[in-house]
C-alpha atoms as a PDB file:
ATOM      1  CA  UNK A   1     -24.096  -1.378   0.644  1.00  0.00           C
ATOM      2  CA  UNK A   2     -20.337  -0.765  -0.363  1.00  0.00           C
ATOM      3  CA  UNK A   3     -20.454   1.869  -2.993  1.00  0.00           C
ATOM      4  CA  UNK A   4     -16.631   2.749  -3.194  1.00  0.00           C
ATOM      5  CA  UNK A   5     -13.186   0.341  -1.960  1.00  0.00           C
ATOM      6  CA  UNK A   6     -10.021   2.345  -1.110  1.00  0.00           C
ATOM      7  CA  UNK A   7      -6.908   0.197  -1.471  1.00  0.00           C
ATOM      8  CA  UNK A   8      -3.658  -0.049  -0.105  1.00  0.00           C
ATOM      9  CA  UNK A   9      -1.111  -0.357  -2.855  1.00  0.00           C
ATOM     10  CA  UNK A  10       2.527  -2.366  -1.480  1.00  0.00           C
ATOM     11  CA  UNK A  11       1.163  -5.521   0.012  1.00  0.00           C
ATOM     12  CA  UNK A  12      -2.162  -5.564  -1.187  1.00  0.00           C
ATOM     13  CA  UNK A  13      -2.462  -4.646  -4.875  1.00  0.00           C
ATOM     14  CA  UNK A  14       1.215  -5.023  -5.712  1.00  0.00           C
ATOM     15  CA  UNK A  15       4.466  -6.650  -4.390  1.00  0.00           C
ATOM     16  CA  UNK A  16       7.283  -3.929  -4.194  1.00  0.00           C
ATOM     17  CA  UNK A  17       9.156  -5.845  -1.454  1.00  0.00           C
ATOM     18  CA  UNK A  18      11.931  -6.492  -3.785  1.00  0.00           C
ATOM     19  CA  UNK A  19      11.581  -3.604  -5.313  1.00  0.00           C
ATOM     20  CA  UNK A  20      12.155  -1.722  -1.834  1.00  0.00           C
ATOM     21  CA  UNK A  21      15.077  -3.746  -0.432  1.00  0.00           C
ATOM     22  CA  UNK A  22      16.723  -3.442  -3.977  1.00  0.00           C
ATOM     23  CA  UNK A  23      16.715   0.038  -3.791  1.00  0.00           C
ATOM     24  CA  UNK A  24      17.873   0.530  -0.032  1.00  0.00           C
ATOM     25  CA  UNK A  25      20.932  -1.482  -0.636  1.00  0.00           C
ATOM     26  CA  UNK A  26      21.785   0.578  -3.577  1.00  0.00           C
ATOM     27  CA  UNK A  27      21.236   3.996  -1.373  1.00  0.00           C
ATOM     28  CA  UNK A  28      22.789   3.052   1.600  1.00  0.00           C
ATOM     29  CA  UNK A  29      26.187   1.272   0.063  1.00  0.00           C
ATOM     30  CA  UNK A  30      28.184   0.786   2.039  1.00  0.00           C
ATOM     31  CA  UNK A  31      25.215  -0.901   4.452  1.00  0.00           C
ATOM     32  CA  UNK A  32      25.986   0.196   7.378  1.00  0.00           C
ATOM     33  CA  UNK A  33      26.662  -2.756  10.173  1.00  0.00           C
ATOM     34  CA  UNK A  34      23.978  -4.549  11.464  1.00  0.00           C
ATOM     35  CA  UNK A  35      21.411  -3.895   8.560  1.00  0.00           C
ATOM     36  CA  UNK A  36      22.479  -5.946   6.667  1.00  0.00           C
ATOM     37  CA  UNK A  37      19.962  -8.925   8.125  1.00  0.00           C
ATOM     38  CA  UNK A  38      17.175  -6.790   8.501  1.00  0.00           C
ATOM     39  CA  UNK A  39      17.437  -5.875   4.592  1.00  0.00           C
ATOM     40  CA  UNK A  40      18.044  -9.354   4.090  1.00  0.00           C
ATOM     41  CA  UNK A  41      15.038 -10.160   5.749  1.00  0.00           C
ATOM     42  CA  UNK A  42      12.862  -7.598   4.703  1.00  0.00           C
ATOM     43  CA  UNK A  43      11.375  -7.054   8.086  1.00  0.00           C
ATOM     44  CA  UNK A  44      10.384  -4.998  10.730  1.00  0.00           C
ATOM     45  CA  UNK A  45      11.310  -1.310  10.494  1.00  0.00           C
ATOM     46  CA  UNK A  46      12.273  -1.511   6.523  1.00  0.00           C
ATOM     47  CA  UNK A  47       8.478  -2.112   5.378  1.00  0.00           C
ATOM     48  CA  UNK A  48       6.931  -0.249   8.266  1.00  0.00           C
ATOM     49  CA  UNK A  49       8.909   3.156   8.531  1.00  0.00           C
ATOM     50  CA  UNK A  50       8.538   6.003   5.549  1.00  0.00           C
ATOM     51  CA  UNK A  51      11.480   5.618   3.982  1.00  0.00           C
ATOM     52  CA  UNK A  52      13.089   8.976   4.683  1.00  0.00           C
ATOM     53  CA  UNK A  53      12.846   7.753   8.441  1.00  0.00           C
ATOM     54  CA  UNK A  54      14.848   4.693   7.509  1.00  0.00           C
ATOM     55  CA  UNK A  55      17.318   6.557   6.063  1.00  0.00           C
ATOM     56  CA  UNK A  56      17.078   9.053   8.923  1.00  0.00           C
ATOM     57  CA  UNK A  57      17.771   6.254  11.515  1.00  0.00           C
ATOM     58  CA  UNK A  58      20.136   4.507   9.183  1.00  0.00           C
ATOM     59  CA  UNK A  59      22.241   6.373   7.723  1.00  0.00           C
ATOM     60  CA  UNK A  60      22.639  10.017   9.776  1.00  0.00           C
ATOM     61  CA  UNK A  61      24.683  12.467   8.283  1.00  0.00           C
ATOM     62  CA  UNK A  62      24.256  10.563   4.943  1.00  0.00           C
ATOM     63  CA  UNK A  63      20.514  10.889   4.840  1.00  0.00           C
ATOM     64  CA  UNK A  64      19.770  13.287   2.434  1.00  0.00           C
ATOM     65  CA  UNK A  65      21.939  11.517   0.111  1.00  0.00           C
ATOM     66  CA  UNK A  66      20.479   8.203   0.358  1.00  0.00           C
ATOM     67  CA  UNK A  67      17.373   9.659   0.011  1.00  0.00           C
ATOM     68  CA  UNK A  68      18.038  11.008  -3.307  1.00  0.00           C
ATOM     69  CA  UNK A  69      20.072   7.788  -4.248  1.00  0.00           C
ATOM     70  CA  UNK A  70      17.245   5.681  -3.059  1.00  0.00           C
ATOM     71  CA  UNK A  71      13.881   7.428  -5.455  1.00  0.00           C
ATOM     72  CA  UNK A  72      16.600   7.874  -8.706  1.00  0.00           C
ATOM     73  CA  UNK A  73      17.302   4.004  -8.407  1.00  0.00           C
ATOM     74  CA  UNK A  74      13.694   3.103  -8.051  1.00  0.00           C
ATOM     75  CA  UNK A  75      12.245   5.529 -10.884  1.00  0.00           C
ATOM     76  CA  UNK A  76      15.985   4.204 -13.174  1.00  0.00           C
ATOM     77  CA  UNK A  77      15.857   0.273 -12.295  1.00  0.00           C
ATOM     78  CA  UNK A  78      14.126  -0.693  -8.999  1.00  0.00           C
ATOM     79  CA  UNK A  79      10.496  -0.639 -10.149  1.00  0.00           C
ATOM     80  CA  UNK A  80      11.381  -3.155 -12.631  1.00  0.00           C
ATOM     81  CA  UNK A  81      10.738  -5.545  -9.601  1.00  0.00           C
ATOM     82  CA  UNK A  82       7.429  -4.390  -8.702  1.00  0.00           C
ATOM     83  CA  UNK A  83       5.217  -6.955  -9.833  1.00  0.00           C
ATOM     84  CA  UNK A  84       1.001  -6.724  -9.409  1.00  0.00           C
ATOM     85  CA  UNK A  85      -0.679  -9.779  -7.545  1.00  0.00           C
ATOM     86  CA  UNK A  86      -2.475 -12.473  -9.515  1.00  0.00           C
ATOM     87  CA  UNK A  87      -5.657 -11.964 -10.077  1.00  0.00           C
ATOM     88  CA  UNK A  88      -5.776  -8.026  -8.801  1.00  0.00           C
ATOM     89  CA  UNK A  89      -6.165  -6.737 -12.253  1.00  0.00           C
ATOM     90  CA  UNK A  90      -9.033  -8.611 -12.703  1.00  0.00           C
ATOM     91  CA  UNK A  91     -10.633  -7.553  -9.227  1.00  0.00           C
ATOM     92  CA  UNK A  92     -10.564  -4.293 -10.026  1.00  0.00           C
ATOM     93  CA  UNK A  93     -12.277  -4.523 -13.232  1.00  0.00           C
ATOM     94  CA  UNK A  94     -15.317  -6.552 -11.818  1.00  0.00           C
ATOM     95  CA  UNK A  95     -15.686  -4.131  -9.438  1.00  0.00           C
ATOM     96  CA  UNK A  96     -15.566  -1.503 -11.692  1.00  0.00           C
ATOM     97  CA  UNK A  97     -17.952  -3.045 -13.631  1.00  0.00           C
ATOM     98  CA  UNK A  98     -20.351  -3.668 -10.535  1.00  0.00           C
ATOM     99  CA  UNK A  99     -20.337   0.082 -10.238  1.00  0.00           C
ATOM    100  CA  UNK A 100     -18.084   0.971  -7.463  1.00  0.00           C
ATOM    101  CA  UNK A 101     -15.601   3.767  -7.475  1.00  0.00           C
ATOM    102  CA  UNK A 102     -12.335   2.806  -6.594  1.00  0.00           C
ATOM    103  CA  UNK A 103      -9.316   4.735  -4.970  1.00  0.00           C
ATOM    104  CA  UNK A 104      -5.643   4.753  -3.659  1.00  0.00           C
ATOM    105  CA  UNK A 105      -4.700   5.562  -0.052  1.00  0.00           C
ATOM    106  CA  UNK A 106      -1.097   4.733   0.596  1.00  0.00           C
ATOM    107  CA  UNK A 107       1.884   5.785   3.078  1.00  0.00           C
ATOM    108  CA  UNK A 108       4.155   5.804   0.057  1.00  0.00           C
ATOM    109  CA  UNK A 109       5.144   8.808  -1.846  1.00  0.00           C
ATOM    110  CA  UNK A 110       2.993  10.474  -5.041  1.00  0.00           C
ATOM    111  CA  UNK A 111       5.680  10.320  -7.543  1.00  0.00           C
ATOM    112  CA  UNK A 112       6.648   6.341  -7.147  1.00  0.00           C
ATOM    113  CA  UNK A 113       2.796   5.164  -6.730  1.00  0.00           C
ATOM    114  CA  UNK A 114       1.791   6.842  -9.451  1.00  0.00           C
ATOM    115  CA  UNK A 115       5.002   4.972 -11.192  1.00  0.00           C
ATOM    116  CA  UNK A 116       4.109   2.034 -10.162  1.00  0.00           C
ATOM    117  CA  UNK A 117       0.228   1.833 -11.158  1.00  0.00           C
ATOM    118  CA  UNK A 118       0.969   2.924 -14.571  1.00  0.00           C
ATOM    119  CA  UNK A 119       4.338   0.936 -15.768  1.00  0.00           C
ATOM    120  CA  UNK A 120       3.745  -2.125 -12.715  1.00  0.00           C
ATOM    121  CA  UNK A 121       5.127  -5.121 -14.400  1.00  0.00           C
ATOM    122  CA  UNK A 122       2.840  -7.617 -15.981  1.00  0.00           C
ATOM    123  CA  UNK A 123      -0.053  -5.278 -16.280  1.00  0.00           C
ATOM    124  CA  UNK A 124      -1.404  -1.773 -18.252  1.00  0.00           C
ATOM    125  CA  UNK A 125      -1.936   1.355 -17.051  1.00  0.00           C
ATOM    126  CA  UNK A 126      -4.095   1.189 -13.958  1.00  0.00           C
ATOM    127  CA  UNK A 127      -3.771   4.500 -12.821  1.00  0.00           C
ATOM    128  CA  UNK A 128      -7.319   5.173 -14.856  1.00  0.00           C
ATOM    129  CA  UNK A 129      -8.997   2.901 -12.716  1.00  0.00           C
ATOM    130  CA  UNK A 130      -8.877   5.334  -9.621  1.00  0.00           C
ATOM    131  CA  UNK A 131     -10.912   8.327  -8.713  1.00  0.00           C
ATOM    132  CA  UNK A 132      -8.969   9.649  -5.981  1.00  0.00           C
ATOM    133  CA  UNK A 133      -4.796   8.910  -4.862  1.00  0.00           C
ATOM    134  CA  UNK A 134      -3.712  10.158  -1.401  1.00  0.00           C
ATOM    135  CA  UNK A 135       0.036   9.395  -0.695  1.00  0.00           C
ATOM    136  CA  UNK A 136       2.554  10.670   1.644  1.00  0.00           C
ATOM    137  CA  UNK A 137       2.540  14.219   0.663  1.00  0.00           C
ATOM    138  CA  UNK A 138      -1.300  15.081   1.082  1.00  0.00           C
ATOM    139  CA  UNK A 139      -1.278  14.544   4.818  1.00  0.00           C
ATOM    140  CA  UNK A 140       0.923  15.011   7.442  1.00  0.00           C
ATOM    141  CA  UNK A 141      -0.217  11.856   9.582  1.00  0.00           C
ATOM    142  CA  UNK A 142      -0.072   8.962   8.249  1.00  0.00           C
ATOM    143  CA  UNK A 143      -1.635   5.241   8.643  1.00  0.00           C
ATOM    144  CA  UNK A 144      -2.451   3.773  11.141  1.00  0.00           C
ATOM    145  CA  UNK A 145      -3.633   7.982  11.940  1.00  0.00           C
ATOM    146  CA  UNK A 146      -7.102   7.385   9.823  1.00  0.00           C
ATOM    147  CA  UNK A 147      -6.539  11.026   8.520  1.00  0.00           C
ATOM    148  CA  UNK A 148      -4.960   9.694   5.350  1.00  0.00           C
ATOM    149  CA  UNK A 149      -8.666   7.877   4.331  1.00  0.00           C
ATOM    150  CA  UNK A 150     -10.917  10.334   5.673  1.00  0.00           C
ATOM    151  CA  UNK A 151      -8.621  13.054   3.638  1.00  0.00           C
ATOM    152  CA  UNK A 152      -9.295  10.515   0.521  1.00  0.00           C
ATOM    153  CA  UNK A 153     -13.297  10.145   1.089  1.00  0.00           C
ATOM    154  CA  UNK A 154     -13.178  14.162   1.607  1.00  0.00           C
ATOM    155  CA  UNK A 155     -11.573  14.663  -1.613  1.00  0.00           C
ATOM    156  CA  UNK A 156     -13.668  11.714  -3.628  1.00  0.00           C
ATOM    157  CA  UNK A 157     -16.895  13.112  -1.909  1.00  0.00           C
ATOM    158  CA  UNK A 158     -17.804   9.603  -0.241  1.00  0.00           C
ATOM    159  CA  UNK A 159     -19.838   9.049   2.865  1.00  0.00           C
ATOM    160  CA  UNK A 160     -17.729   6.447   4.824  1.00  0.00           C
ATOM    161  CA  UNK A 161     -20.851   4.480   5.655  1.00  0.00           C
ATOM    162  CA  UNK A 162     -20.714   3.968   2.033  1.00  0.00           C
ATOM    163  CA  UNK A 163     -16.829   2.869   1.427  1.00  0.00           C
ATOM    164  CA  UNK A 164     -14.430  -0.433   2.633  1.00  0.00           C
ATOM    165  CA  UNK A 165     -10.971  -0.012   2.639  1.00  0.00           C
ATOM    166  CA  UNK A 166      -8.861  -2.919   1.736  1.00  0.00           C
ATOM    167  CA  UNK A 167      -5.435  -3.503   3.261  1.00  0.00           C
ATOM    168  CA  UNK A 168      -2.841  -6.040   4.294  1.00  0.00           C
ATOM    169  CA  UNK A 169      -1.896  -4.859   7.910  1.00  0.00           C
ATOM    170  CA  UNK A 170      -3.023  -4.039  10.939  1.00  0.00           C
ATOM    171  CA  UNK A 171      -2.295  -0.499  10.657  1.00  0.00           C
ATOM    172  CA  UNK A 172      -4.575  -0.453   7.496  1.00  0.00           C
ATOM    173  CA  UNK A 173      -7.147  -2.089   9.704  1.00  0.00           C
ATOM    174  CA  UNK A 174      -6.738   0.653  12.543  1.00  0.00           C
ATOM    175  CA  UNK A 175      -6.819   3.412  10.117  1.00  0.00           C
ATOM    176  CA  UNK A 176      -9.967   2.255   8.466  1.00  0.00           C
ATOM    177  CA  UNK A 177     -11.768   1.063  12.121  1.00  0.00           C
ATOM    178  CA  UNK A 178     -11.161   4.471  13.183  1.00  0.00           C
ATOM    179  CA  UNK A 179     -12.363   6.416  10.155  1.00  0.00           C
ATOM    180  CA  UNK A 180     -15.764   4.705   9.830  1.00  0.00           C
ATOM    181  CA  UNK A 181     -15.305   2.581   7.031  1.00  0.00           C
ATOM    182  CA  UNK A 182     -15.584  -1.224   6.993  1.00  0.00           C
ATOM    183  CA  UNK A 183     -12.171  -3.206   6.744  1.00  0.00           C
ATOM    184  CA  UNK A 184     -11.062  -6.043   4.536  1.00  0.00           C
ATOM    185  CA  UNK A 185      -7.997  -7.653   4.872  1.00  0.00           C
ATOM    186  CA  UNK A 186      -5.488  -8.673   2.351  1.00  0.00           C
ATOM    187  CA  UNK A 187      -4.444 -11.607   3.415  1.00  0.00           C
ATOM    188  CA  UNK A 188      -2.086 -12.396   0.478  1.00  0.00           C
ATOM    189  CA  UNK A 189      -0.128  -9.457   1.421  1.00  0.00           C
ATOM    190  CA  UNK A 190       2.655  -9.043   4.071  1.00  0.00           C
ATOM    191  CA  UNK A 191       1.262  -9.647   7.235  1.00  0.00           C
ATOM    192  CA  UNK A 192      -1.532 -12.684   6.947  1.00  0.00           C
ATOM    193  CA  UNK A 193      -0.200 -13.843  10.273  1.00  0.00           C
ATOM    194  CA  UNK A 194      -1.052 -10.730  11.752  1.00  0.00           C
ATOM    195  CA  UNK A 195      -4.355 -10.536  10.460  1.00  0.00           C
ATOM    196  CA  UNK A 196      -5.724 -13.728  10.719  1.00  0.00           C
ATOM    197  CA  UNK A 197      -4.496 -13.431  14.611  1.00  0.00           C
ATOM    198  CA  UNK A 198      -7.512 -10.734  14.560  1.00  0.00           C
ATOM    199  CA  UNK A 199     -10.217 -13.406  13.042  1.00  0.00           C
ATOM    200  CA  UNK A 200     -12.614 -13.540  13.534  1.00  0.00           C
ATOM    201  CA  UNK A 201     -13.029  -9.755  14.084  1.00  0.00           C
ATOM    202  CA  UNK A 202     -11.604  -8.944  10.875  1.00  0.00           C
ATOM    203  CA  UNK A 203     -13.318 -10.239   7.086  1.00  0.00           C
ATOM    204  CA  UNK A 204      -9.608 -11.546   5.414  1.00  0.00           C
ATOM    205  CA  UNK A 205     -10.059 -12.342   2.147  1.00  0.00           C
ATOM    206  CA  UNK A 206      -7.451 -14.875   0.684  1.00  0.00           C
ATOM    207  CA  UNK A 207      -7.309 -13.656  -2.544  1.00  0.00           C
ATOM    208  CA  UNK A 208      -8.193 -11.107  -4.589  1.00  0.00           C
ATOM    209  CA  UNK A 209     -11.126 -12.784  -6.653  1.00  0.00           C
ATOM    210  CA  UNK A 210     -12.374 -12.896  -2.779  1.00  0.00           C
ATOM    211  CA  UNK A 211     -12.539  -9.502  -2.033  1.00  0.00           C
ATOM    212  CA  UNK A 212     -16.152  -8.766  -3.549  1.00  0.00           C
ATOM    213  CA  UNK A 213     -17.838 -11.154  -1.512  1.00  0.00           C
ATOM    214  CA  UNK A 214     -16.588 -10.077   1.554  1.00  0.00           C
ATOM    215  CA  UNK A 215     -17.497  -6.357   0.941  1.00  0.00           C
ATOM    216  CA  UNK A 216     -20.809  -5.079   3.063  1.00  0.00           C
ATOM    217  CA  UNK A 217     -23.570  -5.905   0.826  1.00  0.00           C
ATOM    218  CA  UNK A 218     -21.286  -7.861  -1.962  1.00  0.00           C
ATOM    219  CA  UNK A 219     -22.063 -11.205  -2.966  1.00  0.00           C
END
């Protein structure tokens, strides 16, 4: 019986894609050549890297910079393009009101999650909703490492026999596999190819007013 979900947040309870592009053409202007498709694209190591590796890679001697240029422009303008996915506010109030306790376990950083679940466009505060947030800073591995959830269930005080995290990746899936919770995809997220190439090995749910059904002992 499920009695807590952890969630992903970029991908699988919001869409910051533009958000994130927006904001790394802004940093990095000039883009330097032969990013310019990749940003375009939104692809590969854009939405997989931590930012501050991006920039790292990307930019050099100009890193620090960006970086700063990069989180002003999202907390000034960029977040304006986060937008939450239909029907996710709604998800997390049934389940809620089924009696589960709910938290946040992302790779992104405290101070722009915590921006984004209380002013994400289209929706109220949801920050409330959540027991426990783990982000960047409270680990020094990071997903697909499963320290980053088993730091969450420590903090919450959850057994993970008891908890399913929810993500849209692979990486979420290898993070949760390996620290003993069950796994639900979110297949409305980034990668759906990827995870319905796992099927049947992995429960995908196609949309958020899905996910309950597919948790261990939901209906």
């Amino acid at each position: 019986m499920t009695r807590a979900v952890l969630f992903d947040l970029d991908g699988t309870l919001v869409d910051s894609r533009p958000a994130i592009l927006d904001c790394y053409r802004a940093a990095l202007e000039p883009i330097p050549q032969g990013w310019e498709s990749l940003l375009e694209l939104g692809l590969g190591r854009v939405m997989r890297w931590r930012m501050r590796e991006v920039m790292a890679e990307v930019a050099g001697e100009r890193a620090p910079e960006c970086v700063s240029r990069y989180e002003r422009h999202y907390l000034e303008d960029g977040h304006r393009k986060v937008v939450l996915y239909q029907g996710a506010a709604d998800m997390l109030d049934a389940l809620r009101g089924q009696g589960l306790r709910l938290g946040i376990v992302t790779n992104k950083g405290r101070e722009r999650t915590e921006h984004d679940l209380r002013n994400v466009h289209g929706a109220r505060d949801l920050l409330p909703l959540f027991d426990v947030v783990v982000t960047t800073e409270d680990t020094v591995e990071r997903k697909p490492s499963p320290e980053p959830i088993l730091h969450g269930l420590r903090r919450a005080g959850w057994s993970a026999g008891d908890c399913a995290y929810v993500g849209d990746g692979p990486h979420d899936a290898e993070a949760a596999i390996a620290a003993g919770t069950a796994f639900v995809g979110a297949g409305w997220g980034y990668y759906p190819d990827e995870l319905a190439s796992a099927r049947p090995a992995l429960a995908v749910a196609a949309a958020p007013g899905d996910l309950a059904g597919l948790l261990p002992g939901g209906r």
